[in-house]
Protein backbone atom coordinates (compact mmCIF):
# COMPACT_ATOMS: atom_id res chain seq x y z
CA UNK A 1 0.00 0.00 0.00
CA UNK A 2 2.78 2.40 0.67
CA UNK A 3 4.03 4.67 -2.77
CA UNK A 4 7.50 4.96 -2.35
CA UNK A 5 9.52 6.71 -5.34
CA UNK A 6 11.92 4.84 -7.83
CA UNK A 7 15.11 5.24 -7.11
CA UNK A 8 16.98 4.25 -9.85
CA UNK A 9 14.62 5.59 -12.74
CA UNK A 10 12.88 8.75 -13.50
CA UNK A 11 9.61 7.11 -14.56
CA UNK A 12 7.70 4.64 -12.22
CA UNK A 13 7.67 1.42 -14.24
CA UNK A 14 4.15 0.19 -15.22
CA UNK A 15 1.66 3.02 -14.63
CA UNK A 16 -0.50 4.66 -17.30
CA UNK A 17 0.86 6.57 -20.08
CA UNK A 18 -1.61 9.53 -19.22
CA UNK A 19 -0.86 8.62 -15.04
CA UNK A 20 1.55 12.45 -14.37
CA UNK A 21 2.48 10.59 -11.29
CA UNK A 22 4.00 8.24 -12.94
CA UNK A 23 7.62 10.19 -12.55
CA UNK A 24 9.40 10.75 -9.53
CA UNK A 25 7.63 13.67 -7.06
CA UNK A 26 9.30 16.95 -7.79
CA UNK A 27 9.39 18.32 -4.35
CA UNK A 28 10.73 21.51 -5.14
CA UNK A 29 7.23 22.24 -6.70
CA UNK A 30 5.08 20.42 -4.23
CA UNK A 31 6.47 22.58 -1.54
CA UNK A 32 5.93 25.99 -3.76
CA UNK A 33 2.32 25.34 -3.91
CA UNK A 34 2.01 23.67 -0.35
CA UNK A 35 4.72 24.81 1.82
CA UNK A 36 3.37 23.15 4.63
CA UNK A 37 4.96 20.00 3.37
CA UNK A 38 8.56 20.82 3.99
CA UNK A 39 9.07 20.06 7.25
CA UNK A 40 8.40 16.76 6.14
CA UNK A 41 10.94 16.17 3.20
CA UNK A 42 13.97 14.36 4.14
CA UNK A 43 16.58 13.36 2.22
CA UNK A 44 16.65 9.06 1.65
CA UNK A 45 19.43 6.78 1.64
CA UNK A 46 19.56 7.59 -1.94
CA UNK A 47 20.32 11.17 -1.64
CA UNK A 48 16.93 11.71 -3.18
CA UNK A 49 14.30 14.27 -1.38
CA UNK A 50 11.41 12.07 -0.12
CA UNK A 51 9.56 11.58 2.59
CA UNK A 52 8.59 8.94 5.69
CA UNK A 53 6.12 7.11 4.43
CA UNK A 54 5.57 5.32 7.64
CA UNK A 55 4.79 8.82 9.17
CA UNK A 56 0.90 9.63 8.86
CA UNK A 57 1.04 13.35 8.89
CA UNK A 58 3.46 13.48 6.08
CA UNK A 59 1.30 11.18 4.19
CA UNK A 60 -1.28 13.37 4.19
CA UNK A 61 0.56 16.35 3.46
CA UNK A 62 2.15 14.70 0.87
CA UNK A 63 -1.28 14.02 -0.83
CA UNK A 64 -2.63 17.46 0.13
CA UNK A 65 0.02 19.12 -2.11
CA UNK A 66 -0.44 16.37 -5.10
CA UNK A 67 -4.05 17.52 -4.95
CA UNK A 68 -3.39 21.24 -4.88
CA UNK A 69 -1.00 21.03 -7.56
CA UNK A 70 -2.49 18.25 -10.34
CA UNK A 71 -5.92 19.30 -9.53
CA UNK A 72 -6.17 22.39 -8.28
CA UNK A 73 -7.75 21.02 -4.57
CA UNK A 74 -7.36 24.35 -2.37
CA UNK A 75 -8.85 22.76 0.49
CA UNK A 76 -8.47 19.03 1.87
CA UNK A 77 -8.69 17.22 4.72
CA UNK A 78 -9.40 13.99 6.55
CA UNK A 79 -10.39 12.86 10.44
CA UNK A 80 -7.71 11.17 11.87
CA UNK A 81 -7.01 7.68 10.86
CA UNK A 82 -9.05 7.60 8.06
CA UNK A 83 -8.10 6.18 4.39
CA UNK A 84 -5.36 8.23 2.69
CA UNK A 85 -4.92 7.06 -0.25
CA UNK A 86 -1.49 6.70 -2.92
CA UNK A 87 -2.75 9.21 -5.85
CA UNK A 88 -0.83 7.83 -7.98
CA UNK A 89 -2.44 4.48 -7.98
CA UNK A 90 -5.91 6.02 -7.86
CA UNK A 91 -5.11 7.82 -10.58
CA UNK A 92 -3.98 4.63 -12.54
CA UNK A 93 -7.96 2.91 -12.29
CA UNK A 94 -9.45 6.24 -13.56
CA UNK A 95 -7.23 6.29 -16.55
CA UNK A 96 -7.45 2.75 -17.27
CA UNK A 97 -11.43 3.94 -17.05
CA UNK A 98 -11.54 6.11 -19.26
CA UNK A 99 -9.75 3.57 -21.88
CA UNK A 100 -12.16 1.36 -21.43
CA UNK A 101 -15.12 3.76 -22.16
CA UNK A 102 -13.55 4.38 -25.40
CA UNK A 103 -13.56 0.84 -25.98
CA UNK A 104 -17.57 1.59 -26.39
CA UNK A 105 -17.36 4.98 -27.86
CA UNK A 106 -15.44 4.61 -31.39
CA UNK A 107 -11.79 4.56 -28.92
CA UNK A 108 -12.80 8.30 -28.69
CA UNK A 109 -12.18 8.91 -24.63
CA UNK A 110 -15.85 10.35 -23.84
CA UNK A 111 -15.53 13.70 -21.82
CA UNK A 112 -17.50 16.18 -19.97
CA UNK A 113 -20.41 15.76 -17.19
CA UNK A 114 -22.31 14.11 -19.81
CA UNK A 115 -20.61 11.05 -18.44
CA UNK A 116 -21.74 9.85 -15.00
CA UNK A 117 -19.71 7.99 -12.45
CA UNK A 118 -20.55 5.91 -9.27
CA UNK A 119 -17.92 5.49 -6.83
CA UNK A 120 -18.65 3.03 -4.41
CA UNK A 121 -16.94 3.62 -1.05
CA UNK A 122 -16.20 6.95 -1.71
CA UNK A 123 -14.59 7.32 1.43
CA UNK A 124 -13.49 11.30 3.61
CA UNK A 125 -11.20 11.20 0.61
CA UNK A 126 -12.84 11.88 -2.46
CA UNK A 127 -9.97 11.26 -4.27
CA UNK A 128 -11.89 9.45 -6.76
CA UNK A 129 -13.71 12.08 -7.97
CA UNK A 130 -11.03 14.25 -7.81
CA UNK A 131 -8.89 12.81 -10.30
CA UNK A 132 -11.93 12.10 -12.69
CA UNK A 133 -13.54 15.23 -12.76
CA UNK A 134 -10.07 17.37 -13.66
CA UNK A 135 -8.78 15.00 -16.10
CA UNK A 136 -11.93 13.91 -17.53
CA UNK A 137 -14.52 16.53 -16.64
CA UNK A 138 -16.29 13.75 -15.74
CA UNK A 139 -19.43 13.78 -12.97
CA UNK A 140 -19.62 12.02 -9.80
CA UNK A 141 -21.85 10.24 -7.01
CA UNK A 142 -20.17 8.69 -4.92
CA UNK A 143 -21.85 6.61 -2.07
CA UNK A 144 -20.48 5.30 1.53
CA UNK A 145 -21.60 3.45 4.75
CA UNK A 146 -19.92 5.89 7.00
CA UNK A 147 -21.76 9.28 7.81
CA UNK A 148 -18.49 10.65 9.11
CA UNK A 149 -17.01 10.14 5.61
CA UNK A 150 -20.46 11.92 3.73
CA UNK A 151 -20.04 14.13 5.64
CA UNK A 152 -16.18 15.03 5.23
CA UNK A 153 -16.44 14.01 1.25
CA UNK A 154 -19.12 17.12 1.08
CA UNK A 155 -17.07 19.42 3.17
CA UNK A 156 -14.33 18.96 0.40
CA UNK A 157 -16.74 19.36 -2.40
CA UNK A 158 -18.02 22.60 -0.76
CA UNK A 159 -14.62 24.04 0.01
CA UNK A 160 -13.32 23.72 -4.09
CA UNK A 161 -15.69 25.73 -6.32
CA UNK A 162 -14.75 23.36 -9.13
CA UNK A 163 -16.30 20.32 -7.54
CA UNK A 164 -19.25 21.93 -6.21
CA UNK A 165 -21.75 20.67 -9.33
CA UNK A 166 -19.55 17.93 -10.41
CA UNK A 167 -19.44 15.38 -7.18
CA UNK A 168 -22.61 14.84 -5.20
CA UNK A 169 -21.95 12.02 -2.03
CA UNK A 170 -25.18 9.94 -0.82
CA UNK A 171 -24.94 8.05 2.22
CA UNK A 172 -25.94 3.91 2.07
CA UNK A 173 -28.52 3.34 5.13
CA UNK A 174 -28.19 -0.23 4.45
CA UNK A 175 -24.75 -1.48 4.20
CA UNK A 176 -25.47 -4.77 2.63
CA UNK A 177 -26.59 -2.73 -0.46
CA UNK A 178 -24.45 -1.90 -2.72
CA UNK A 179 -26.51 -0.30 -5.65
CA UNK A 180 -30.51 -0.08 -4.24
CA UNK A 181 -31.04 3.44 -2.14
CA UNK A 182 -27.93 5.03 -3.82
CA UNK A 183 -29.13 5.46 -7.94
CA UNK A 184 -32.23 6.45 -8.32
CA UNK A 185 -35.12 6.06 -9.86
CA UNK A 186 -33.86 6.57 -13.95
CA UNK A 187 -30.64 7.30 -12.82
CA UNK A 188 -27.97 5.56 -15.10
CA UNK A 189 -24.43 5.72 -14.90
CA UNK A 190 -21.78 5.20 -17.51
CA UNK A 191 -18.98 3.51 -14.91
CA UNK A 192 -19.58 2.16 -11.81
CA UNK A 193 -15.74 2.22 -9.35
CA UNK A 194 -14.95 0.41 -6.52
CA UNK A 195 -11.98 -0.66 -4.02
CA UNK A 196 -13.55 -2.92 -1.86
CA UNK A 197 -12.32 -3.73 1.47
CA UNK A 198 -9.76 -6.00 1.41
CA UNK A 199 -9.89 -7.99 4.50
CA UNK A 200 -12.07 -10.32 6.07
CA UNK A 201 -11.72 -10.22 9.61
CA UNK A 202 -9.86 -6.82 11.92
CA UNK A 203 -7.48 -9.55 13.04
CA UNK A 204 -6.56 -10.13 9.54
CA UNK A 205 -6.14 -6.43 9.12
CA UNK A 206 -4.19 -6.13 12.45
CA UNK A 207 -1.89 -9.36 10.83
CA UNK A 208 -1.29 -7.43 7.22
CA UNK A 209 -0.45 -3.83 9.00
CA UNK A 210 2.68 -6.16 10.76
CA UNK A 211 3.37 -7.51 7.98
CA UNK A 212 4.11 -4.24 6.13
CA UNK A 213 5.64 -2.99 9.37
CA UNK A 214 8.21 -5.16 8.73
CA UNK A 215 8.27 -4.17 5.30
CA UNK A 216 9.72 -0.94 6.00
CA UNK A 217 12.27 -2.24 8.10
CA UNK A 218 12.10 0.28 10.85
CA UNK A 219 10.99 -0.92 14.63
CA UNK A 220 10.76 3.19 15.07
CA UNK A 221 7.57 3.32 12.75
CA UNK A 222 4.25 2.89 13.31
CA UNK A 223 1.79 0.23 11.80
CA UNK A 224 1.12 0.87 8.17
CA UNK A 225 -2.28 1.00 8.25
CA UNK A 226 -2.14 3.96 10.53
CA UNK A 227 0.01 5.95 8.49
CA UNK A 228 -2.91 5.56 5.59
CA UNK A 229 -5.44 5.12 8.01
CA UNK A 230 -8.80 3.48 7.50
CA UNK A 231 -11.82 2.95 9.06
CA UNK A 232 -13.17 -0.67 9.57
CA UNK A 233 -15.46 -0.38 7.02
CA UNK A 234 -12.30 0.61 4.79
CA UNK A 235 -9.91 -2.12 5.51
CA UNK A 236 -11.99 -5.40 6.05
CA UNK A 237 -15.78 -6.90 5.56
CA UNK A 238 -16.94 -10.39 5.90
CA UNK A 239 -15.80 -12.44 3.42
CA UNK A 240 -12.61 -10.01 2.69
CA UNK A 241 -12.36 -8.71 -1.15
CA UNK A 242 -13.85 -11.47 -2.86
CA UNK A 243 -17.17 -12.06 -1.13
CA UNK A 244 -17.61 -8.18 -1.38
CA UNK A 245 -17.04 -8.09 -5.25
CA UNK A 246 -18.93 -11.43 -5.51
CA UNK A 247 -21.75 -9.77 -3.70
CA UNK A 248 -21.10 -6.59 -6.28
CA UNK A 249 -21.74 -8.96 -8.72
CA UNK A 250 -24.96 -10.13 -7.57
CA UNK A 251 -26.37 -7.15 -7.15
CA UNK A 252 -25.42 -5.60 -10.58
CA UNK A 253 -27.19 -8.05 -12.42
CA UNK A 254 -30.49 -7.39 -10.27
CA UNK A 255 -29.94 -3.71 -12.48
CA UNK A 256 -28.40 -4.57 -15.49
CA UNK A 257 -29.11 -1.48 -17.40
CA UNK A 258 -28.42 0.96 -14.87
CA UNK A 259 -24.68 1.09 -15.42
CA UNK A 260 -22.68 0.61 -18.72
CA UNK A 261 -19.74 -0.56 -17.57
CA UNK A 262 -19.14 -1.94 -13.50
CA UNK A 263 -15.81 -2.24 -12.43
CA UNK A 264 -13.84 -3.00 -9.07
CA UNK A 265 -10.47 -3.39 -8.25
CA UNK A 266 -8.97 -6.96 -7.39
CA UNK A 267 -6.25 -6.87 -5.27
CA UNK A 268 -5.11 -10.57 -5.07
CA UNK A 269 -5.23 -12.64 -7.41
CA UNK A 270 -6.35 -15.96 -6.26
CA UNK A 271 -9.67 -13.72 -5.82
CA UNK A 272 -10.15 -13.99 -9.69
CA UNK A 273 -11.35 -17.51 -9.87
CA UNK A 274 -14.42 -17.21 -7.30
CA UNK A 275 -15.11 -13.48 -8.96
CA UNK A 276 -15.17 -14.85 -12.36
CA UNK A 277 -17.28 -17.88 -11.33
CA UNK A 278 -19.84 -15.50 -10.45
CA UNK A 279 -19.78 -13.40 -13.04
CA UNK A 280 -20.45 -16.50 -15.30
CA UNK A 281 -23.56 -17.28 -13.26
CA UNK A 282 -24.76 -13.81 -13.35
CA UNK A 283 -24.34 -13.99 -17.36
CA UNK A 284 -22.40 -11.12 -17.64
CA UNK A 285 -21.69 -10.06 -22.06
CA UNK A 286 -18.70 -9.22 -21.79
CA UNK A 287 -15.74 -9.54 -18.85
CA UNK A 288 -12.40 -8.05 -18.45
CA UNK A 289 -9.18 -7.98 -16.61
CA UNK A 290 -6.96 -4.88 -16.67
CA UNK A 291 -3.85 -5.79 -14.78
CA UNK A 292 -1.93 -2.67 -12.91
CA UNK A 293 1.87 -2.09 -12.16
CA UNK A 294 2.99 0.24 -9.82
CA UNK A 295 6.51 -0.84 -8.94
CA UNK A 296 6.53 -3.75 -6.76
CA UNK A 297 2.39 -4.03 -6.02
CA UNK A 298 0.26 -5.66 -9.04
CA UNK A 299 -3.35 -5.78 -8.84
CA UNK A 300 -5.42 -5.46 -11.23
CA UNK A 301 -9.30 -4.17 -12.47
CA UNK A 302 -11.94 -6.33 -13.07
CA UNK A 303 -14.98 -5.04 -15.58
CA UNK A 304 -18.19 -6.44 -16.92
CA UNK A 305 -21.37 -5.98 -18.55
CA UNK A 306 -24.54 -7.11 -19.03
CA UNK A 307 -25.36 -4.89 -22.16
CA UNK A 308 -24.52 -6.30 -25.89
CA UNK A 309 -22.67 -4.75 -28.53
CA UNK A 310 -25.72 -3.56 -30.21
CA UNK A 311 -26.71 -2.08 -26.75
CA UNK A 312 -23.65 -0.49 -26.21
CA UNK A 313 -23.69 1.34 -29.64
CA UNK A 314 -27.58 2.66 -28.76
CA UNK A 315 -25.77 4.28 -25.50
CA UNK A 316 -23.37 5.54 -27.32
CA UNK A 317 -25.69 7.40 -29.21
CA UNK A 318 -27.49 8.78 -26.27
């Protein structure tokens, strides 16, 4: 989960051509248009600026100045200990996204708030949206469990004058939903996102922020997961990744015309079997898998529909 720089190339091997994270952070700049972030730059073994990725507030300043500089984010925050998220990786699934709309629209990337987008689990973050809406002009709902989140997610949105008409956040009353009370009646969307919880148990949470501990080699730094942060309803649900995307699934095919394309990210692989089982059952057209590089971490994006080509040429249209 952590996003540390390359430190033997100038591009990050394996992200998107369009990805402009996808070279090493230029920390000169990020502190010109956020100078609250250079108490935090340090210089690593490398001789390279950086900063301690194991150190939560540096995180988060780190991604407060990405925002403010790539997309023009004044204002951001977060609670404490809640999800904060590696732009650059977020930033990978959107443009991956917006390659596979083309795939339905002539390989013309469609553009503007013509095109709607539902991010599941938006999260306090809002990156999502973010990203989507500056490079793609894109427009956003994006739904979540957690009130607190709402509820931070629309404090960002109200604080950025770009974002006010472009992301709207509902809350989900009934977390076993996952679609029903969030898109309404008519409502369809073009692209349905999601990064589903990836545990299945807080003890298996608890196990992988130890594990990545250890990772960064440092007895001094605190649990990974803190640094990032994340709410329960973040970091594990029953059933872990694939039993939530499973249940995704499901639940997509009960509204097959409501969404173009729906897409989630897979983190581990072994997950693909099960997810693709269902998918079969659910008699899903068309099914893809988009893998993702960033460095060390693969995962990779998993996309279906229930539409057929003919079907996907009349939306086009529209």
């Amino acid at each position: 989960m952590t996003d540390k720089i390359t430190t033997t190339d100038a591009e990050k091997s394996g992200m998107h051509p369009r990805n402009p994270h996808r070279f090493r952070y230029d920390f000169e700049q990020l502190i010109k248009v956020c100078p609250e972030l250079a108490p935090f730059v340090i210089l690593n073994q490398f001789n390279n600026q950086s900063i301690d990725f194991a150190d939560p507030q540096a995180v988060k300043m780190l991604n407060k100045a990405i925002l403010k500089q790539f997309y023009d984010i004044a204002v951001w925050d977060i609670p404490q200990n809640y999800l904060c998220p590696p732009i650059p990786g977020r930033a990978d699934y959107i443009h991956h996204m917006a390659d596979l709309l083309a795939s339905s629209n002539n390989e013309i990337i469609p553009t503007g708030s013509s095109v709607s987008v539902l991010d599941i689990g938006v999260g306090a973050n809002c990156v999502y949206p973010i990203i989507g809406h500056k490079a793609y002009g894109w427009h956003f709902v994006g739904s979540d469990i957690d009130p607190i989140a709402i509820r931070t997610a629309n404090q960002i949105i109200a604080s950025n004058p770009t974002l006010k008409r472009a992301v709207e956040c509902r809350l989900q009353s009934t977390p076993s939903n996952i679609f029903s009370n969030i898109i309404k009646k008519g409502e369809v969307f073009d692209l349905s996102i999601c990064n589903p919880p990836f545990h299945s148990s807080s003890e298996e949470a608890a196990e992988g922020a130890e594990r990545k501990a250890r990772n960064l080699a440092s007895e001094k730094k605190p649990s990974p997961l803190l640094n990032f942060g994340g709410q329960n309803n973040e970091l594990w649900c029953d059933g872990g990744e694939a039993e939530f995307v499973r249940r995704m699934v499901k639940q997509s095919s009960e509204n097959p015309n409501r969404c173009l394309w729906y897409t989630s990210l897979v983190s581990k692989k072994s997950n693909l079997y099960a997810i693709n089982k269902a998918l079969k059952k659910a008699n899903a057209m068309q099914v893809r898998t988009i893998e993702m590089t960033h460095g060390q971490k693969q995962s990779r994006i998993v996309a279906w529909t229930f539409l057929t080509d003919e079907q996907h040429q009349q939306w086009r249209k529209k």
